[in-house]
N, C-alpha and C. Protein backbone atom coordinates (compact mmCIF):
# COMPACT_ATOMS: atom_id res chain seq x y z
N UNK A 1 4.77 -59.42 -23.75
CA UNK A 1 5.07 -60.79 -23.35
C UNK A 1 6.51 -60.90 -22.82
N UNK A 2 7.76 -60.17 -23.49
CA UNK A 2 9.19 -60.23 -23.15
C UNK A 2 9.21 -59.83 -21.84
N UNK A 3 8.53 -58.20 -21.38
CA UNK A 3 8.79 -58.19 -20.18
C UNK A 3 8.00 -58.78 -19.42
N UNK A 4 6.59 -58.77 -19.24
CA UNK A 4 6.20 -59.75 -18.56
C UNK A 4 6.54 -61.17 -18.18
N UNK A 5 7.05 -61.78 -18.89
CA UNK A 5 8.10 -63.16 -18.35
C UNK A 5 9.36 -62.55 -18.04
N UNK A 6 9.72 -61.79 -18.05
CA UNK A 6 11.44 -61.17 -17.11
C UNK A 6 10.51 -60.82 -16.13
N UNK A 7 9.74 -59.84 -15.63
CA UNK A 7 9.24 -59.40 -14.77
C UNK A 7 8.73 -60.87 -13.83
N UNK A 8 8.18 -61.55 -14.22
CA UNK A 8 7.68 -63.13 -13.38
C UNK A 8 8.69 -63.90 -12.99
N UNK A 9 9.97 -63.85 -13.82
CA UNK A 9 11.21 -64.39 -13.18
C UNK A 9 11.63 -63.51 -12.06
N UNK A 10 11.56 -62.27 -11.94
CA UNK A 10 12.28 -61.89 -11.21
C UNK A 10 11.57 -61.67 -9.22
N UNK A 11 10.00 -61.65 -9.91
CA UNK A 11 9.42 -61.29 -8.44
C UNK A 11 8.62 -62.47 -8.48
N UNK A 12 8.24 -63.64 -8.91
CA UNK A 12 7.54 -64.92 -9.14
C UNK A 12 6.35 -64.55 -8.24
N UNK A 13 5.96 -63.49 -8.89
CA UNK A 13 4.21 -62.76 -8.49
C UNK A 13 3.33 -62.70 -9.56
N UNK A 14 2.63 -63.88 -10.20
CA UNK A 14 1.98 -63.70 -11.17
C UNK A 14 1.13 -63.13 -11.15
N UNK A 15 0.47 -62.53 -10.31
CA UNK A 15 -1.45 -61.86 -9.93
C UNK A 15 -0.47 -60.40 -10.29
N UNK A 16 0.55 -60.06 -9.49
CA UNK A 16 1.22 -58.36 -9.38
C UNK A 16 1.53 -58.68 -11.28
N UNK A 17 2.51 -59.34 -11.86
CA UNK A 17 2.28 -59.55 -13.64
C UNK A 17 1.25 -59.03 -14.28
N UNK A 18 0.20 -59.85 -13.99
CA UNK A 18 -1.03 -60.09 -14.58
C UNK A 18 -1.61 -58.55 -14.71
N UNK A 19 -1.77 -58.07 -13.23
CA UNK A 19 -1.90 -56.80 -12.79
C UNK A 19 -1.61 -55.30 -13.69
N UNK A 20 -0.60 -55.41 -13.58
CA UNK A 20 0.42 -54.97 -14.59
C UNK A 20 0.22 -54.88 -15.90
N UNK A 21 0.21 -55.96 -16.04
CA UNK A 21 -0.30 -56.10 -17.63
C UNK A 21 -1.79 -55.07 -17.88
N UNK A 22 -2.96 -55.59 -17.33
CA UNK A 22 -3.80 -55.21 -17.80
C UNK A 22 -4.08 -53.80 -17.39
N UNK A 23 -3.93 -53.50 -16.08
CA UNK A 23 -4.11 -52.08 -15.77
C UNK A 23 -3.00 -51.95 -14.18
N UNK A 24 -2.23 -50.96 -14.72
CA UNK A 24 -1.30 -51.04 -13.76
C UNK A 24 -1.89 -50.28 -12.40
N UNK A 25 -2.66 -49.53 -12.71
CA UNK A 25 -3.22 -48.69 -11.76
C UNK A 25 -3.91 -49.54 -10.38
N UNK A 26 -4.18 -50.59 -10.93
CA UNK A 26 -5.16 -52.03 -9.92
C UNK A 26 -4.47 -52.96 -9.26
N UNK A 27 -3.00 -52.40 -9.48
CA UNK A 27 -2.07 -53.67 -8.77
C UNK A 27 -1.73 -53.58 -7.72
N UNK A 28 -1.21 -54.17 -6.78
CA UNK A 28 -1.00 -53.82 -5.41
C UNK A 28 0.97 -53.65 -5.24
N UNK A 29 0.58 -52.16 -4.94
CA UNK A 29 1.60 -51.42 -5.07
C UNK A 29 2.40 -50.79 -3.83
N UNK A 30 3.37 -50.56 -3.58
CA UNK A 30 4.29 -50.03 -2.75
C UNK A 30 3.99 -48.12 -3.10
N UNK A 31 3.71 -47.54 -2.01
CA UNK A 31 3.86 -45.69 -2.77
C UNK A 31 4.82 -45.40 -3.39
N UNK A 32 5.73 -45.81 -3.40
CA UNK A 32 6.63 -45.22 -4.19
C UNK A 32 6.70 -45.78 -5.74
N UNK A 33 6.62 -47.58 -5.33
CA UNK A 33 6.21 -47.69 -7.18
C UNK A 33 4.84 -47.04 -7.77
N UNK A 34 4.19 -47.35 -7.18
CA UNK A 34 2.66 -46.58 -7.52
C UNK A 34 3.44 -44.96 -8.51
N UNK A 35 4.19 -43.91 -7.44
CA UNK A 35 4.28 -43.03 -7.68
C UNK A 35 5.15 -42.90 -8.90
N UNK A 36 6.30 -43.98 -8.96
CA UNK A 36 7.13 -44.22 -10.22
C UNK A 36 6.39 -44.18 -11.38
N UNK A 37 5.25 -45.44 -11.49
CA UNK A 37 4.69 -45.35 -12.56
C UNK A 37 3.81 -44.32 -12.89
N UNK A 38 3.02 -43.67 -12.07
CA UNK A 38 2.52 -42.38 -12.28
C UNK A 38 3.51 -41.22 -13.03
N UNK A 39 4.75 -41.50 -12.58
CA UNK A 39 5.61 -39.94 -13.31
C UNK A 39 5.88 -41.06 -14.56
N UNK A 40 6.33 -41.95 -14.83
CA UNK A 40 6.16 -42.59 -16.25
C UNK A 40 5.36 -42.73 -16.95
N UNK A 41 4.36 -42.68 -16.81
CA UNK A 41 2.79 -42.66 -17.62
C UNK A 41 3.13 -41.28 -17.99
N UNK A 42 3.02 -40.45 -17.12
CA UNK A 42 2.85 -39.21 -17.55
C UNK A 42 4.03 -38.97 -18.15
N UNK A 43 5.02 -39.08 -18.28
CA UNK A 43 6.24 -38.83 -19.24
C UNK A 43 6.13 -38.81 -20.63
N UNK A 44 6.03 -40.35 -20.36
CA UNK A 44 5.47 -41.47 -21.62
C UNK A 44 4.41 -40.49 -22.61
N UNK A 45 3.53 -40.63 -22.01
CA UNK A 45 2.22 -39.57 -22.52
C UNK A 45 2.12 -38.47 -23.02
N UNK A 46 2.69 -37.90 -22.16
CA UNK A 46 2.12 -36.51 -21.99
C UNK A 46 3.47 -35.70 -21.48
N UNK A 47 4.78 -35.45 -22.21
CA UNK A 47 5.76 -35.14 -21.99
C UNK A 47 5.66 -33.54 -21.48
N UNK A 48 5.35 -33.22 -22.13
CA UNK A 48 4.85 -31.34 -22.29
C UNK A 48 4.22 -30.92 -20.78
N UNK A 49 3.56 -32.05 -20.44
CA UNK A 49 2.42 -31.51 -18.92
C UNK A 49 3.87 -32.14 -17.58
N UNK A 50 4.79 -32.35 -18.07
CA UNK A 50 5.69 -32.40 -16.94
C UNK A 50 6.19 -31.01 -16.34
N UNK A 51 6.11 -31.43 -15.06
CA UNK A 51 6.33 -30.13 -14.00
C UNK A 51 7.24 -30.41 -12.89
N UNK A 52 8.06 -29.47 -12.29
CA UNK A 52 8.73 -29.57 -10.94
C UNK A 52 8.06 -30.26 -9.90
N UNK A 53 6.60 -30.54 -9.96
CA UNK A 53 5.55 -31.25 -8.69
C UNK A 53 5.96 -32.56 -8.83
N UNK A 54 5.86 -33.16 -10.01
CA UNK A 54 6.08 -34.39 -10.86
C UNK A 54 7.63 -35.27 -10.04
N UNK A 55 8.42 -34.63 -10.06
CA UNK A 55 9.77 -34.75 -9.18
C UNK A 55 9.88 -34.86 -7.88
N UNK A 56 9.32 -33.34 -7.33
CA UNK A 56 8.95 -33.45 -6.00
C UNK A 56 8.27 -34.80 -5.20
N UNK A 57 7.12 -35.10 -5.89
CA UNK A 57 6.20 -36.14 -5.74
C UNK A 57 7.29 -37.68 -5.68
N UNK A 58 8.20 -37.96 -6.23
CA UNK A 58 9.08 -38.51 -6.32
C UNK A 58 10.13 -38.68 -5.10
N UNK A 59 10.42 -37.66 -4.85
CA UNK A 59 11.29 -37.34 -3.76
C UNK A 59 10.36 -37.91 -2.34
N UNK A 60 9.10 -37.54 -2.50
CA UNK A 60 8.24 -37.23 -0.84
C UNK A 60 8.36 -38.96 -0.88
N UNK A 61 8.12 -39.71 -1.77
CA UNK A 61 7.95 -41.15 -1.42
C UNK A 61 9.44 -41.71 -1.25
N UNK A 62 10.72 -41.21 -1.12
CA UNK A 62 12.10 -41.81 -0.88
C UNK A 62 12.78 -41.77 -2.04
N UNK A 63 12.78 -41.67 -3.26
CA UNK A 63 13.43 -41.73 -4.24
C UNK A 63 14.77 -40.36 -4.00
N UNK A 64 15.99 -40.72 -4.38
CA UNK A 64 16.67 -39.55 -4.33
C UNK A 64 16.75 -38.96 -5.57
N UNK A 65 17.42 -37.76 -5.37
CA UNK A 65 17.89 -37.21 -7.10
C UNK A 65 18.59 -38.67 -7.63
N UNK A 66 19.68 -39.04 -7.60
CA UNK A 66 20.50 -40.09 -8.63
C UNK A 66 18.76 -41.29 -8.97
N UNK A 67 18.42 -41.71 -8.48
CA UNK A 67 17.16 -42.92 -8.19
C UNK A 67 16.13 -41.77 -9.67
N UNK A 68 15.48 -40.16 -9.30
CA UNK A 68 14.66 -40.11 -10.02
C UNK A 68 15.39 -39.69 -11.52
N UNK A 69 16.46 -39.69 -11.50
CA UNK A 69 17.19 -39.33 -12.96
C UNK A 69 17.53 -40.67 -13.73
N UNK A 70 17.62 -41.90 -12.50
CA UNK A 70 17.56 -43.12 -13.83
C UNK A 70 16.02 -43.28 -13.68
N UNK A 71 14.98 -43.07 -13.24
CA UNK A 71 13.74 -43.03 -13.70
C UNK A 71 13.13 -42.55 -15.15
N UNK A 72 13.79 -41.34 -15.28
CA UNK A 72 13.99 -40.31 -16.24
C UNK A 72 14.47 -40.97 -17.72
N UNK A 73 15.84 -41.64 -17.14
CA UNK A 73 16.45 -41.49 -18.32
C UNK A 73 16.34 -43.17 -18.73
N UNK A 74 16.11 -43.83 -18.28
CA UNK A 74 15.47 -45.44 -18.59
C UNK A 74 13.72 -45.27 -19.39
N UNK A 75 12.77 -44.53 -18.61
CA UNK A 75 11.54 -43.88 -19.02
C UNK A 75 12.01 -43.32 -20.51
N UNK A 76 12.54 -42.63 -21.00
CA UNK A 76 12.72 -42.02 -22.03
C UNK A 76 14.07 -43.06 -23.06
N UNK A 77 14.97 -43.75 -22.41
CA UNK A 77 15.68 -44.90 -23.61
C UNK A 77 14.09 -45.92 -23.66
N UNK A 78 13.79 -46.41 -23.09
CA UNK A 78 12.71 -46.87 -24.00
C UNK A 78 11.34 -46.66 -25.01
N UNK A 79 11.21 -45.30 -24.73
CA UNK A 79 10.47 -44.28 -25.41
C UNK A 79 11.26 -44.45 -26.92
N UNK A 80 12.03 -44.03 -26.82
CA UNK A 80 13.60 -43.68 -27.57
C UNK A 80 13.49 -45.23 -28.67
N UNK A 81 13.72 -46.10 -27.49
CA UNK A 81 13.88 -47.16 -28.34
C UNK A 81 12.72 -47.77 -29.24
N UNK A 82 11.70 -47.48 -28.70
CA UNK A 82 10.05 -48.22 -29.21
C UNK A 82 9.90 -47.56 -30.29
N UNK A 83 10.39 -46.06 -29.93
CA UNK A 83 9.49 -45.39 -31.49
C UNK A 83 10.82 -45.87 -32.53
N UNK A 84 11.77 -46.17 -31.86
CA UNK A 84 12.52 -46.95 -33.24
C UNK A 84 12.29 -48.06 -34.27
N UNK A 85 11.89 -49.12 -33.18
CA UNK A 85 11.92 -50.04 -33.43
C UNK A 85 9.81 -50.06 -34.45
N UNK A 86 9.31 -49.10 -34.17
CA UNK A 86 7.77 -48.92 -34.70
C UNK A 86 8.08 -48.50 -35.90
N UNK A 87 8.55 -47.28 -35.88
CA UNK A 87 9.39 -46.50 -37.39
C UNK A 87 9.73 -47.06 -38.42
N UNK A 88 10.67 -48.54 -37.89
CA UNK A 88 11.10 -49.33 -39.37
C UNK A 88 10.32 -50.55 -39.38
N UNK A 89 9.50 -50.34 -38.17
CA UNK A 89 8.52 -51.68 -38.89
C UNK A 89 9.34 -53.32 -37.98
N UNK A 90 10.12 -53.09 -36.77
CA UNK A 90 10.75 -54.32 -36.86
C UNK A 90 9.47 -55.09 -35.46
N UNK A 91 9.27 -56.50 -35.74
CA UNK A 91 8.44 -57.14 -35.16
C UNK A 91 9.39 -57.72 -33.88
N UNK A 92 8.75 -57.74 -32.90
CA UNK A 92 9.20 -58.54 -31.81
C UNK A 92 9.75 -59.94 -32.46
N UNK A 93 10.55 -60.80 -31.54
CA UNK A 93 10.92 -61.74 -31.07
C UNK A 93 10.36 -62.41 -31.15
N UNK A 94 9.61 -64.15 -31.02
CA UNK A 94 9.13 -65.32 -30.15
C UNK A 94 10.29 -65.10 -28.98
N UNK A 95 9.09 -65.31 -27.64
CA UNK A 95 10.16 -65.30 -26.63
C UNK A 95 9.37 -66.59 -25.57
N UNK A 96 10.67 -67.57 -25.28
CA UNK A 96 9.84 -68.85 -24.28
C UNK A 96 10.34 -68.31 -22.94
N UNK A 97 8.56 -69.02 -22.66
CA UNK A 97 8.77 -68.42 -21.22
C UNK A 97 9.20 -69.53 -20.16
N UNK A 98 10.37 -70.15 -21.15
CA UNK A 98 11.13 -71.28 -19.95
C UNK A 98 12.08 -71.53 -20.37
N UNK A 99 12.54 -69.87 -20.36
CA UNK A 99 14.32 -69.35 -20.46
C UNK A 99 14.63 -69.18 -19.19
């Protein structure tokens, strides 16, 4: 819900939100985000099955090195941060969505 209302403030695309939300794979996407979230899923997931293609694939759609290393390292602080915040048990927020 938190990011999804930051995300609606920022591109006031509720169908691309919505999208998102339920299956990101169905949203109407730019190649290169498409391809972003593809190397984040798979990060996210499936850390171990990451490969040099994974990067490459990154690069072919415009991303530079500096662009796919905060991919990287934003992808993994929130990894970082979730399994923290799961670990001790802390519950989200109430968050209004007419902040």
């Amino acid at each position: 819900m938190h990011h999804g209302a930051g995300l609606l403030r920022l591109t006031n695309d509720k169908a691309l939100v919505d999208a998102l939300k339920t299956d990101w794979h169905t949203a109407d996407l730019s190649a290169a985000d498409y391809q972003m979230l593809t190397y984040t899923e798979k990060l996210t997931l499936a850390p171990w099955e990451m490969v040099e293609a994974d990067v490459i694939a990154l690069r072919e759609v415009g991303f530079s090195d500096a662009a796919i290393l905060d991919i990287n390292q934003v992808t993994g602080y929130y990894a970082f941060v979730n399994r923290l915040a799961d670990g001790l048990g802390v519950e989200l927020e109430a968050y209004q969505l007419d902040k």
